[in-house]
PDB file of N, CA and C in Angstrom:
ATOM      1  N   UNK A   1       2.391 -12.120  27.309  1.00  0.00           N
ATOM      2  CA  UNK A   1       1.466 -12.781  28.203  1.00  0.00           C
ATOM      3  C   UNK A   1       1.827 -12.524  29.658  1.00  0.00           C
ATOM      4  N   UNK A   2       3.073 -12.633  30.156  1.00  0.00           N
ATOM      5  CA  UNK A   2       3.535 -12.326  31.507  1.00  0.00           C
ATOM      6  C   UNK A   2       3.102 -10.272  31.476  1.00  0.00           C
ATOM      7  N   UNK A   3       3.352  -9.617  31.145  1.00  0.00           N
ATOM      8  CA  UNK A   3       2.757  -8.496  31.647  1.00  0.00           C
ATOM      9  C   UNK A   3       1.464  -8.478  31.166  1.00  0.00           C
ATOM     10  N   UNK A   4       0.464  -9.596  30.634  1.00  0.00           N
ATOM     11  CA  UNK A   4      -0.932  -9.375  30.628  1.00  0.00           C
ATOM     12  C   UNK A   4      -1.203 -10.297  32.637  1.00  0.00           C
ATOM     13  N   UNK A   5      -0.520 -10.796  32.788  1.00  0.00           N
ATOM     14  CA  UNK A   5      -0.856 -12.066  34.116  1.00  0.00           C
ATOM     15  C   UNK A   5      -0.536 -10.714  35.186  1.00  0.00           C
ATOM     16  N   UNK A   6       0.424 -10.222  35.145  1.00  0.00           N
ATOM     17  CA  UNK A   6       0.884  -9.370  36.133  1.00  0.00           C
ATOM     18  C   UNK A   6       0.068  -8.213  36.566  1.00  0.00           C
ATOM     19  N   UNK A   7      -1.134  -8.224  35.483  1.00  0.00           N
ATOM     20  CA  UNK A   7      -1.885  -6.855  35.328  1.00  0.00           C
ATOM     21  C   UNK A   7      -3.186  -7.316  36.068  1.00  0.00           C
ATOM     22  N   UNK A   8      -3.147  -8.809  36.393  1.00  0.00           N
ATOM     23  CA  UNK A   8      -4.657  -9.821  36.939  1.00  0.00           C
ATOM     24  C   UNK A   8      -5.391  -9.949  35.519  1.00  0.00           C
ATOM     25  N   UNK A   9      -5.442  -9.212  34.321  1.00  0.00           N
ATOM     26  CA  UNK A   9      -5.930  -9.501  32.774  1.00  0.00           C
ATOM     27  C   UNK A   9      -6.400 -11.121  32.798  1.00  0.00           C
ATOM     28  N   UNK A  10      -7.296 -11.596  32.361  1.00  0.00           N
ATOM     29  CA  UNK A  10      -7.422 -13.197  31.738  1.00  0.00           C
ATOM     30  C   UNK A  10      -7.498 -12.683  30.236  1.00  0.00           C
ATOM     31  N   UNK A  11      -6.768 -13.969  30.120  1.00  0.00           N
ATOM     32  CA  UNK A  11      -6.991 -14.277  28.386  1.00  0.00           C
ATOM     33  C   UNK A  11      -6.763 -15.011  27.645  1.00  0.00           C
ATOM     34  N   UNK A  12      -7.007 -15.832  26.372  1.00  0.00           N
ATOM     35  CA  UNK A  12      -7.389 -16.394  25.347  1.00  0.00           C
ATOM     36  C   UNK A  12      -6.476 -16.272  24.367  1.00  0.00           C
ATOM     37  N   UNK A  13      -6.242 -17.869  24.198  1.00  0.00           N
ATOM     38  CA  UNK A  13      -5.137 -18.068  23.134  1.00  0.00           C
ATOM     39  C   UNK A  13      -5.580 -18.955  22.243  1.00  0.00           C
ATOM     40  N   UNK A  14      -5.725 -18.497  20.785  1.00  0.00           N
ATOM     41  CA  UNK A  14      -5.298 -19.227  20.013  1.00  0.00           C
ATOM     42  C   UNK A  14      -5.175 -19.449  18.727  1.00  0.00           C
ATOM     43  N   UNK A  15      -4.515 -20.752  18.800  1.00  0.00           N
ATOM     44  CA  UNK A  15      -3.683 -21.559  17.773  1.00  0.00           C
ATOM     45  C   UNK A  15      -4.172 -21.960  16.355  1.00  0.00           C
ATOM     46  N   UNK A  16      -3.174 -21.954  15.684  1.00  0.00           N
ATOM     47  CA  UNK A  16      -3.429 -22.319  14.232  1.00  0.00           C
ATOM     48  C   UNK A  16      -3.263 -23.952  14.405  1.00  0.00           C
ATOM     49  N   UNK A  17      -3.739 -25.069  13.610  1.00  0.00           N
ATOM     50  CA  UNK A  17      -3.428 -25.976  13.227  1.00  0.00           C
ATOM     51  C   UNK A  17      -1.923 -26.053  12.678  1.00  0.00           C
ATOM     52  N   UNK A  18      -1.394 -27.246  12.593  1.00  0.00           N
ATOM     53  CA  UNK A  18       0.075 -27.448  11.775  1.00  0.00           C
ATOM     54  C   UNK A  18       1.422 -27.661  12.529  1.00  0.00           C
ATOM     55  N   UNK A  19       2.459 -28.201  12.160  1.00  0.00           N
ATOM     56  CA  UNK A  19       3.163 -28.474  12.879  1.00  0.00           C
ATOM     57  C   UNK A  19       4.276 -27.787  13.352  1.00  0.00           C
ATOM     58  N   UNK A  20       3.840 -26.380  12.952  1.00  0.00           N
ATOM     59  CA  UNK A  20       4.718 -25.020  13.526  1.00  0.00           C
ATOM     60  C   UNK A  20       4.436 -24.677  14.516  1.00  0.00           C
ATOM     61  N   UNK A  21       4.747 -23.989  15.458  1.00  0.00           N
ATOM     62  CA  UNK A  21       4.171 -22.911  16.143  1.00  0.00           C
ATOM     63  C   UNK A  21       4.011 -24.236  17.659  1.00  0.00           C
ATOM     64  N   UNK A  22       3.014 -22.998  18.938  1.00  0.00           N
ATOM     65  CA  UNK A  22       2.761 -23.323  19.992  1.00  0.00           C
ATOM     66  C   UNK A  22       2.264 -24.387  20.464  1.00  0.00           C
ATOM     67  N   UNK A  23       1.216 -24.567  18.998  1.00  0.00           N
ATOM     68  CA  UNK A  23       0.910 -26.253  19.420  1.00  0.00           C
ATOM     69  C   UNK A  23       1.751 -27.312  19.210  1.00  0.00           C
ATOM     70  N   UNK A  24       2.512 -27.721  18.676  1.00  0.00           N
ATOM     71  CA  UNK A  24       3.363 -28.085  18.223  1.00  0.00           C
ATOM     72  C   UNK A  24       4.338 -28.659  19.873  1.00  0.00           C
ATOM     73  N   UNK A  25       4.825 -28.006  20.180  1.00  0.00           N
ATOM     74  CA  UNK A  25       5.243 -27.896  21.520  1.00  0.00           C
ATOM     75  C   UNK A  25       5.101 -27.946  22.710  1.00  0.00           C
ATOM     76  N   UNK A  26       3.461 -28.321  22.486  1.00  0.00           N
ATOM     77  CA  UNK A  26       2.715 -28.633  23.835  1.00  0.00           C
ATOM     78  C   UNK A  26       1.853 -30.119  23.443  1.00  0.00           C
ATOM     79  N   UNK A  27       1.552 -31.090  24.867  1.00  0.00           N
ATOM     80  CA  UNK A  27       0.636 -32.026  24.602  1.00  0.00           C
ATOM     81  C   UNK A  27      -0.531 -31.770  24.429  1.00  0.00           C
ATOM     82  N   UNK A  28      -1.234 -32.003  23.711  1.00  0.00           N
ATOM     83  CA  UNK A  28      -2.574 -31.269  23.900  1.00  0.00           C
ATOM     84  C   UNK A  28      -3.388 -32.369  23.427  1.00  0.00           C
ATOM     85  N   UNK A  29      -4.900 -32.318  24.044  1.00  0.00           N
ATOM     86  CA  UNK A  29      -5.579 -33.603  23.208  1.00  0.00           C
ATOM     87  C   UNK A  29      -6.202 -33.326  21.552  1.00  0.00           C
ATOM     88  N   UNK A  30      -6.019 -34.771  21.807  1.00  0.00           N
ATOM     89  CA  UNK A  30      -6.281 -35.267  20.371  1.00  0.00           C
ATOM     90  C   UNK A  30      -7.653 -35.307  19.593  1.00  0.00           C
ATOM     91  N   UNK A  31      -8.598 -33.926  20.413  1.00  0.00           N
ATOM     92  CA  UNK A  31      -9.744 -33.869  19.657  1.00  0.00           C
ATOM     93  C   UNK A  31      -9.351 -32.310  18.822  1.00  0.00           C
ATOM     94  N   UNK A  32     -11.110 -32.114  18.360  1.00  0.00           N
ATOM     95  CA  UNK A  32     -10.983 -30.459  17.371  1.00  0.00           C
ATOM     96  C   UNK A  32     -11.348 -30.023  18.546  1.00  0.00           C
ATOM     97  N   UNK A  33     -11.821 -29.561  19.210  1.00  0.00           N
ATOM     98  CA  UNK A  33     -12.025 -29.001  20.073  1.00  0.00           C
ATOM     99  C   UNK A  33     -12.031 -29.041  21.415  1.00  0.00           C
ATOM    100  N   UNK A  34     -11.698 -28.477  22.359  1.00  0.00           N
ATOM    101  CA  UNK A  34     -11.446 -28.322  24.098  1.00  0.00           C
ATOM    102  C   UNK A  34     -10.907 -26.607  24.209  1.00  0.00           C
ATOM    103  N   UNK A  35     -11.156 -27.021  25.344  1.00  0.00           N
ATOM    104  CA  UNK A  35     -10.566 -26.035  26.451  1.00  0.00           C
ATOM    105  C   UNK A  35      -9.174 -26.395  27.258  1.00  0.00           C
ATOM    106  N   UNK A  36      -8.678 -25.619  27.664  1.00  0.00           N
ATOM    107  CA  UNK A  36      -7.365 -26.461  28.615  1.00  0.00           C
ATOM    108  C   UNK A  36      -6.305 -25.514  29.433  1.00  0.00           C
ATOM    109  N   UNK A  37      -6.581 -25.284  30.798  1.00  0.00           N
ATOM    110  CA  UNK A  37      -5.506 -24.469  31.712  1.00  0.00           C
ATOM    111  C   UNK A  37      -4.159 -24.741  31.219  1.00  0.00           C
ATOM    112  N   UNK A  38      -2.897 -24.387  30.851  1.00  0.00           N
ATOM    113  CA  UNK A  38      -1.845 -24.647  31.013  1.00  0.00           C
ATOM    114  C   UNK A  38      -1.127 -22.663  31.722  1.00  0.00           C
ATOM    115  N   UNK A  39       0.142 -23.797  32.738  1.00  0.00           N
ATOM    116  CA  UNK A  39       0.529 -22.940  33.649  1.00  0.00           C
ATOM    117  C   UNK A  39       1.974 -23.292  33.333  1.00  0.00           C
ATOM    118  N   UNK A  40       2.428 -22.652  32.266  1.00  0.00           N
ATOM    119  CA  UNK A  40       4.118 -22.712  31.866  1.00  0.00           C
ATOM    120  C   UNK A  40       5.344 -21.699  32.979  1.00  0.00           C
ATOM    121  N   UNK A  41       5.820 -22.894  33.573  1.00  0.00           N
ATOM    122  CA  UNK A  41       7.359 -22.415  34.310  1.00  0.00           C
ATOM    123  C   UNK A  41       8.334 -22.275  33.749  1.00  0.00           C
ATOM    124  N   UNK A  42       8.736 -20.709  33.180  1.00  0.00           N
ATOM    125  CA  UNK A  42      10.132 -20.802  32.325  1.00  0.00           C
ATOM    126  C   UNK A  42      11.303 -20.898  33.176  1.00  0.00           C
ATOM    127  N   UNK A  43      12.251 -21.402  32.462  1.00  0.00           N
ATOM    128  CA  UNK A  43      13.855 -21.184  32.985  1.00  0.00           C
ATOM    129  C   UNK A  43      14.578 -21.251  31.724  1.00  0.00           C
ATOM    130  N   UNK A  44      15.740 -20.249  32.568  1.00  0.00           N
ATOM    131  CA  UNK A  44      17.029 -20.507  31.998  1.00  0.00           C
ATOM    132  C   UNK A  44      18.009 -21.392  32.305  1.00  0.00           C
ATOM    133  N   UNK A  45      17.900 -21.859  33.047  1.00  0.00           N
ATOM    134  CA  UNK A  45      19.032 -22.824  33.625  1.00  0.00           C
ATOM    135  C   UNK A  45      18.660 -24.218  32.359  1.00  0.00           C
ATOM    136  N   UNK A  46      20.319 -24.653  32.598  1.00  0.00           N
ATOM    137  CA  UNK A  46      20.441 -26.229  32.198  1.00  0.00           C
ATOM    138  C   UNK A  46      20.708 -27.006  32.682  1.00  0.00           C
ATOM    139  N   UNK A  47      20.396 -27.182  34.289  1.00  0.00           N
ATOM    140  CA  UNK A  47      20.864 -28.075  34.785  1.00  0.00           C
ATOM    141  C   UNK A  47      20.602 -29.622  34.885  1.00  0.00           C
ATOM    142  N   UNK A  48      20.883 -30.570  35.290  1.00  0.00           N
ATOM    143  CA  UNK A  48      19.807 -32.005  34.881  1.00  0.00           C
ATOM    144  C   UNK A  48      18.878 -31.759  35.681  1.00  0.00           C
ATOM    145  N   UNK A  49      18.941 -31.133  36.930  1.00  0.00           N
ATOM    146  CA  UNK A  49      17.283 -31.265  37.722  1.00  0.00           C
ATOM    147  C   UNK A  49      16.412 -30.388  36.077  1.00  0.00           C
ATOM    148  N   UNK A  50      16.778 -29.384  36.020  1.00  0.00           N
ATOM    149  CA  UNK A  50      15.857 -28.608  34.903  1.00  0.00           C
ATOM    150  C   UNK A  50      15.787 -29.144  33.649  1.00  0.00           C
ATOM    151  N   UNK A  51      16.593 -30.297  33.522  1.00  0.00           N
ATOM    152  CA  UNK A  51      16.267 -30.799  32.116  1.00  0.00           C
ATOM    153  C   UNK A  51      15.334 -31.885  32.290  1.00  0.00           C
ATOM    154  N   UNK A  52      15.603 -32.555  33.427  1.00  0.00           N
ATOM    155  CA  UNK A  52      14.367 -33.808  34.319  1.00  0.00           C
ATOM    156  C   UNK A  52      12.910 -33.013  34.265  1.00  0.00           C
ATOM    157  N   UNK A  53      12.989 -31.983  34.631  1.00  0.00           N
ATOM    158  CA  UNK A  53      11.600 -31.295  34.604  1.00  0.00           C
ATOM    159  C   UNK A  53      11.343 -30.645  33.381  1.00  0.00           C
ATOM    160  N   UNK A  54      11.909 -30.342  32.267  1.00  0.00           N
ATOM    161  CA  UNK A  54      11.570 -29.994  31.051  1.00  0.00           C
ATOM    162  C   UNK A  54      10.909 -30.718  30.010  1.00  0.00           C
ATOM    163  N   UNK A  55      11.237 -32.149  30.423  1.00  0.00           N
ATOM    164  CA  UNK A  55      10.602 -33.156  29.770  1.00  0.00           C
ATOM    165  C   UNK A  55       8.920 -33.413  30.124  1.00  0.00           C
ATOM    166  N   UNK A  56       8.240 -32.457  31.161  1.00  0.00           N
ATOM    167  CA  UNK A  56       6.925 -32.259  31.093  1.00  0.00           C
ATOM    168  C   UNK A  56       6.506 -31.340  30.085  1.00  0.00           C
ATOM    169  N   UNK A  57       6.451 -31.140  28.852  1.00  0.00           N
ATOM    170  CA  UNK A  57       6.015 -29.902  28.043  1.00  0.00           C
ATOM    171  C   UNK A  57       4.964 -29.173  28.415  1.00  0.00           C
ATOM    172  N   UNK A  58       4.418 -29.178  28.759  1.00  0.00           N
ATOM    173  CA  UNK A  58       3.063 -28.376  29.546  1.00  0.00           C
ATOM    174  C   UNK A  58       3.076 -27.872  30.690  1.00  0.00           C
ATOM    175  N   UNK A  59       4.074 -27.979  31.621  1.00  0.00           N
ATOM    176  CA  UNK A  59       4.640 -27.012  32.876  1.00  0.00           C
ATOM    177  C   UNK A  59       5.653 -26.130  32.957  1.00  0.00           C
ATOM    178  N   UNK A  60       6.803 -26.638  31.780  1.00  0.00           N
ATOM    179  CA  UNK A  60       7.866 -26.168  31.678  1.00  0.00           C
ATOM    180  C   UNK A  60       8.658 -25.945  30.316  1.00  0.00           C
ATOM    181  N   UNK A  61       8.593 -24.781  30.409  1.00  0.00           N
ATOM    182  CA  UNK A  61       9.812 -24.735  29.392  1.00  0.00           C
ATOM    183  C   UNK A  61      11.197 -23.794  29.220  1.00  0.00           C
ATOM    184  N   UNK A  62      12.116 -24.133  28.570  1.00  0.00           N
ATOM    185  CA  UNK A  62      13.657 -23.641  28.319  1.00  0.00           C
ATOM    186  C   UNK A  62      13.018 -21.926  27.700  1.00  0.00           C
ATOM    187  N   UNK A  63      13.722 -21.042  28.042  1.00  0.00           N
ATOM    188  CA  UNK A  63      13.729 -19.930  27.432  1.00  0.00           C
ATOM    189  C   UNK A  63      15.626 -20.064  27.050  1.00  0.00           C
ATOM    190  N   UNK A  64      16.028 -19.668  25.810  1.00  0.00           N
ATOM    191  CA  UNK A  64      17.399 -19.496  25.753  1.00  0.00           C
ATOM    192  C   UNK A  64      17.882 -18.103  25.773  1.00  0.00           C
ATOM    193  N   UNK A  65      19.157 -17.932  25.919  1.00  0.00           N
ATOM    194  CA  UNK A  65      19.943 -16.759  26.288  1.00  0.00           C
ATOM    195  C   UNK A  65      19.629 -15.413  24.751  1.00  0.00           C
ATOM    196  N   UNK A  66      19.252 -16.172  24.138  1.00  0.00           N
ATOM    197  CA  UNK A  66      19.184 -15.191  22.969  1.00  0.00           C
ATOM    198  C   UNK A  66      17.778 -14.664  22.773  1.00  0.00           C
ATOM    199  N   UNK A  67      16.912 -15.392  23.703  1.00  0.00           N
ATOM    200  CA  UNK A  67      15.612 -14.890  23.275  1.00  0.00           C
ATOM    201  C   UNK A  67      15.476 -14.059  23.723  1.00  0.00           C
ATOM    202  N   UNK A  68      14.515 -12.378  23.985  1.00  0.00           N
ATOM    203  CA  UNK A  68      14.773 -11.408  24.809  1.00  0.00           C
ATOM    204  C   UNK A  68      13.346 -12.216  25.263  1.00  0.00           C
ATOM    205  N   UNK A  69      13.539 -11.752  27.031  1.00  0.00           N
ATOM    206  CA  UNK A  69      12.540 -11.949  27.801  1.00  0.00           C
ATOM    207  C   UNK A  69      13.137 -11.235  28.817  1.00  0.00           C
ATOM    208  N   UNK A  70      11.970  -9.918  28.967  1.00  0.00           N
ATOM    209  CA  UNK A  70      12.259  -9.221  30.255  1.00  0.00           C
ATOM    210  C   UNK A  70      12.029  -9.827  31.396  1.00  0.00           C
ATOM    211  N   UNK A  71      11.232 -10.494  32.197  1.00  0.00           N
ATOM    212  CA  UNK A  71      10.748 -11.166  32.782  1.00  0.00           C
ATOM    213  C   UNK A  71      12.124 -12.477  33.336  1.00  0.00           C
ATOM    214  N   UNK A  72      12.842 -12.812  32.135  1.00  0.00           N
ATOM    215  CA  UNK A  72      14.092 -13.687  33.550  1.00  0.00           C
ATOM    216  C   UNK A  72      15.093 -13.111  33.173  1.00  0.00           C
ATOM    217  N   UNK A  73      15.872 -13.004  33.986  1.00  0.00           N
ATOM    218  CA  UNK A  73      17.380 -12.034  33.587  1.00  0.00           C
ATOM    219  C   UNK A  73      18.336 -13.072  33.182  1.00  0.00           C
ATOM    220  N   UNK A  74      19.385 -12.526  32.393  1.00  0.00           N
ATOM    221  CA  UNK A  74      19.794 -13.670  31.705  1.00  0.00           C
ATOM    222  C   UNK A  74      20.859 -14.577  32.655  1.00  0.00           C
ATOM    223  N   UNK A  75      21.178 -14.201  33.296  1.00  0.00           N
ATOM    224  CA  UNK A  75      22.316 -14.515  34.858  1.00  0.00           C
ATOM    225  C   UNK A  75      21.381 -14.267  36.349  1.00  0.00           C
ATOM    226  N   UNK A  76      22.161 -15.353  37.101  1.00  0.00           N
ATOM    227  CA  UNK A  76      21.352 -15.284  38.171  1.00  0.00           C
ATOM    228  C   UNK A  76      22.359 -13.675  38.967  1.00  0.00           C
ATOM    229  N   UNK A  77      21.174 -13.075  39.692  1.00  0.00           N
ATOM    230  CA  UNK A  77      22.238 -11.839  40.321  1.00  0.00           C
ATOM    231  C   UNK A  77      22.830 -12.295  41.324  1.00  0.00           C
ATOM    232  N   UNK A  78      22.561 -13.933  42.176  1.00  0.00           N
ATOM    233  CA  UNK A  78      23.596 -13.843  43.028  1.00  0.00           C
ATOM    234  C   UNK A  78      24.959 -14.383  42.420  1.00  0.00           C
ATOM    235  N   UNK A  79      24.835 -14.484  41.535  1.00  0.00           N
ATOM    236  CA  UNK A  79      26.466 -15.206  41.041  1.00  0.00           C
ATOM    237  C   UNK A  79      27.003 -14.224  40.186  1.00  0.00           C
TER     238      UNK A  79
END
């Protein structure tokens, strides 16, 4: 999805029902049907400011060190 955003691309997601997967992990309403912008801020960090803000599921979320994601490097380069 990040090299579809980077390209200006729009696009369309979606989800299966059930308690796996993307929905699962996001608030979403409680009808069958909508529409709905979400604008996810990843990080790697653990810090408490980033864990204070992780607890919004729909703005933010943890990427961990094992997941590959080109897009955040796994260390910050100034440290």
């Amino acid at each position: 999805m990040a090299h579809i955003q980077k390209k200006g691309w729009f696009f369309l997601i979606r989800v299966k029902d059930g308690i796996n997967g993307i929905k699962n992990g996001l608030d979403l309403p409680a009808t069958d049907c909508f529409d709905t912008d979400i604008c996810l801020k990843l990080t790697r960090k653990q810090t408490n400011e980033a864990k204070e803000l992780l607890k919004d599921k729909n703005h933010y979320r943890f990427i961990s060190a094992t997941q590959p994601f080109d897009y955040l490097p796994l260390k910050n380069k100034n440290k």
